[in-house]
N, C-alpha and C. Protein backbone atom coordinates (compact mmCIF):
# COMPACT_ATOMS: atom_id res chain seq x y z
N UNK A 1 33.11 151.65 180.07
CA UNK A 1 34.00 152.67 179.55
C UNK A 1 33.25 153.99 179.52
N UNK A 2 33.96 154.88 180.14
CA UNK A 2 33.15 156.57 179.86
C UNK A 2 33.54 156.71 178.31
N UNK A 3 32.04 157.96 178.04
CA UNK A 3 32.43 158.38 177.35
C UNK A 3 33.41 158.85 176.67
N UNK A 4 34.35 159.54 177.33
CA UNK A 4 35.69 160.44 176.82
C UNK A 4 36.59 159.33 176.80
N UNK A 5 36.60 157.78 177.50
CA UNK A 5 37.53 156.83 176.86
C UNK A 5 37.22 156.01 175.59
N UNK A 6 35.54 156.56 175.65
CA UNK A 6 35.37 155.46 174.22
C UNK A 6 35.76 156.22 173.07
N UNK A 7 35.58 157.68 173.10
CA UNK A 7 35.81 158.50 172.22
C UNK A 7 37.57 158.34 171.79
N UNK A 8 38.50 158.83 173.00
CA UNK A 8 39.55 158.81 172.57
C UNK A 8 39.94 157.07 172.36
N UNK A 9 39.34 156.17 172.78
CA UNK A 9 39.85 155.00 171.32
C UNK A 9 39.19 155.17 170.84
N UNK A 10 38.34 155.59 169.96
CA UNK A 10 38.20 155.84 168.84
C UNK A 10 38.87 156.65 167.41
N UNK A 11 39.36 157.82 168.43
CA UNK A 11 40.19 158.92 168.04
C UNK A 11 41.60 157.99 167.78
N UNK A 12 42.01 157.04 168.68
CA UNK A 12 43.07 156.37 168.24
C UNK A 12 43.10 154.71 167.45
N UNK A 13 41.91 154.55 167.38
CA UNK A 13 41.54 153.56 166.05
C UNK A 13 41.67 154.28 164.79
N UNK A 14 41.33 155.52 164.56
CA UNK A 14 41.12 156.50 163.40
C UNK A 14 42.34 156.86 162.74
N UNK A 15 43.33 157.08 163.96
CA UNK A 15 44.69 157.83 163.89
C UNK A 15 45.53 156.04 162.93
N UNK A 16 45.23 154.75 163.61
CA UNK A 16 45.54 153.88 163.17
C UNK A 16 45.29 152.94 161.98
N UNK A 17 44.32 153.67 161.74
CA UNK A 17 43.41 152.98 159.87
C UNK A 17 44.24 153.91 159.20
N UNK A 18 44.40 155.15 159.69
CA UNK A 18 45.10 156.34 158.19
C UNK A 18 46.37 155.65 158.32
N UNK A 19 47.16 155.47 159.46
CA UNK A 19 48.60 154.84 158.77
C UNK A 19 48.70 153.68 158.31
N UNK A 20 47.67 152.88 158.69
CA UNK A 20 47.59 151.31 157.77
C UNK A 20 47.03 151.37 156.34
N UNK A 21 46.41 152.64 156.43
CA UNK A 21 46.24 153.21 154.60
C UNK A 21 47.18 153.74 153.94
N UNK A 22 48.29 154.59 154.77
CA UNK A 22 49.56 154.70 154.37
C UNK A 22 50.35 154.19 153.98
N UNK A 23 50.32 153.17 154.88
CA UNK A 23 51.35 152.24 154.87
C UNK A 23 51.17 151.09 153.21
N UNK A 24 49.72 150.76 153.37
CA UNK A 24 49.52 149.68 152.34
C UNK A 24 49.57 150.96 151.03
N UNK A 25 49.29 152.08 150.49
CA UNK A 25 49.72 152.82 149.68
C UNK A 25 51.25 152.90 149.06
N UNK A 26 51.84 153.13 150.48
CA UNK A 26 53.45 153.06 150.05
C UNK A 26 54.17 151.09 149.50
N UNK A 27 52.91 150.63 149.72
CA UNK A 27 53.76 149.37 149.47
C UNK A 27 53.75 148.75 148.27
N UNK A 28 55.08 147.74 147.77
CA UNK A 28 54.93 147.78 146.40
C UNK A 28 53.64 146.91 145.81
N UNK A 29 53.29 145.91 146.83
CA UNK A 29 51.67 145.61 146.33
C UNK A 29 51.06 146.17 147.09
N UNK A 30 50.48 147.14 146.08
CA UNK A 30 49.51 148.12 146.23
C UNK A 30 48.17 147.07 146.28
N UNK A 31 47.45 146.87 146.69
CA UNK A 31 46.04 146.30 147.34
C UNK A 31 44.77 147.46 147.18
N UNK A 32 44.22 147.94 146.06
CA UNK A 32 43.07 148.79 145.65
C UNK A 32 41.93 148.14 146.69
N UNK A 33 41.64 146.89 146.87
CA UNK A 33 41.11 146.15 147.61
C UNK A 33 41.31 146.76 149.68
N UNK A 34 42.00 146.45 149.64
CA UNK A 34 42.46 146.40 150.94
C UNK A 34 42.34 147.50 151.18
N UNK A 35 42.35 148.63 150.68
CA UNK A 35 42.80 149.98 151.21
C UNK A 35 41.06 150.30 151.22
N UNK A 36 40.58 150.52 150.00
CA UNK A 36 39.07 150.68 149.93
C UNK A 36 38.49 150.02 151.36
N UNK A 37 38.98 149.08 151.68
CA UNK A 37 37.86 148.46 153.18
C UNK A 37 38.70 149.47 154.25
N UNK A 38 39.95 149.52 154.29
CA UNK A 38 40.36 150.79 155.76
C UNK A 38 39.92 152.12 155.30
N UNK A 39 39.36 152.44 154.30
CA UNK A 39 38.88 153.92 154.33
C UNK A 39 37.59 153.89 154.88
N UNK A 40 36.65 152.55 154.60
CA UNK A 40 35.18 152.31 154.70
C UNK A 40 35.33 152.04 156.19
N UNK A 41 36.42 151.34 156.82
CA UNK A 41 36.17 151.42 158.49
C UNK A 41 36.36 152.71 158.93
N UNK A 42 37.46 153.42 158.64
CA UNK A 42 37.71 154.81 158.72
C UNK A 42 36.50 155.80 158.97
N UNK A 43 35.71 156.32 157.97
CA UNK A 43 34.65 156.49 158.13
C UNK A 43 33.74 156.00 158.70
N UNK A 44 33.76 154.93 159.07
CA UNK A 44 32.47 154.63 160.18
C UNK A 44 33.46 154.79 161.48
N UNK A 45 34.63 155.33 161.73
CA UNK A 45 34.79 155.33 163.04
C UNK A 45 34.95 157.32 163.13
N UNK A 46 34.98 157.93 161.87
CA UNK A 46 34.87 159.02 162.36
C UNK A 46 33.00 159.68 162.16
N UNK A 47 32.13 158.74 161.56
CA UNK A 47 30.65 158.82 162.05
C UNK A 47 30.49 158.98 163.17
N UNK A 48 30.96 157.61 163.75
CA UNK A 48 30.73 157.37 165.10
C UNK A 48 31.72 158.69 166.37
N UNK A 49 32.67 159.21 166.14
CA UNK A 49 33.07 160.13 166.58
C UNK A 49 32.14 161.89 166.26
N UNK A 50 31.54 161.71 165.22
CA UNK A 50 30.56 162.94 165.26
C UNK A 50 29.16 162.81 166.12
N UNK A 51 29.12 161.86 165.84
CA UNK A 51 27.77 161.11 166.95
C UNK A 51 28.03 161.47 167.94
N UNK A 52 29.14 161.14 168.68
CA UNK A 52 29.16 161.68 170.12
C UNK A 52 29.25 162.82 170.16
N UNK A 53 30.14 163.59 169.30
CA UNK A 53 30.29 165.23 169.49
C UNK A 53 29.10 165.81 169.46
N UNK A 54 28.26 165.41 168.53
CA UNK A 54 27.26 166.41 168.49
C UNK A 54 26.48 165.77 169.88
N UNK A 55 26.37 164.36 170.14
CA UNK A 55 25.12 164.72 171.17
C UNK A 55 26.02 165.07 172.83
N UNK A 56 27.09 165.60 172.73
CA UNK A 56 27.93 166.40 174.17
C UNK A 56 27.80 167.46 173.78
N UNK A 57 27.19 168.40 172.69
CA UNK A 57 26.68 169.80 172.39
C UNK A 57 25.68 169.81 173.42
């Protein structure tokens, strides 16, 4: 995979944790649990998206 395809899935793994954080927010069992682990993948997939940005500077 090139770069610019690993990036944009990444960019669209990222786009897909925030609405599965949405989603489990809006729901009536709310899961404090569940949501805390898609923010913690979240962030490691937008780490990993600064990683590349900065080293294509």
């Amino acid at each position: 995979m090139t770069t610019e395809g690993h990036v944009a899935a990444l960019e669209r793994r990222h786009q897909e944790l925030d609405r599965q954080i949405q989603a489990e927010i809006k729901s009536t069992r709310y899961d404090e649990m569940a949501i805390s682990a898609l923010k913690r993948k979240k962030l490691e997939v937008k780490d990993e998206l600064y990683k590349y940005a900065a080293s294509s500077q």
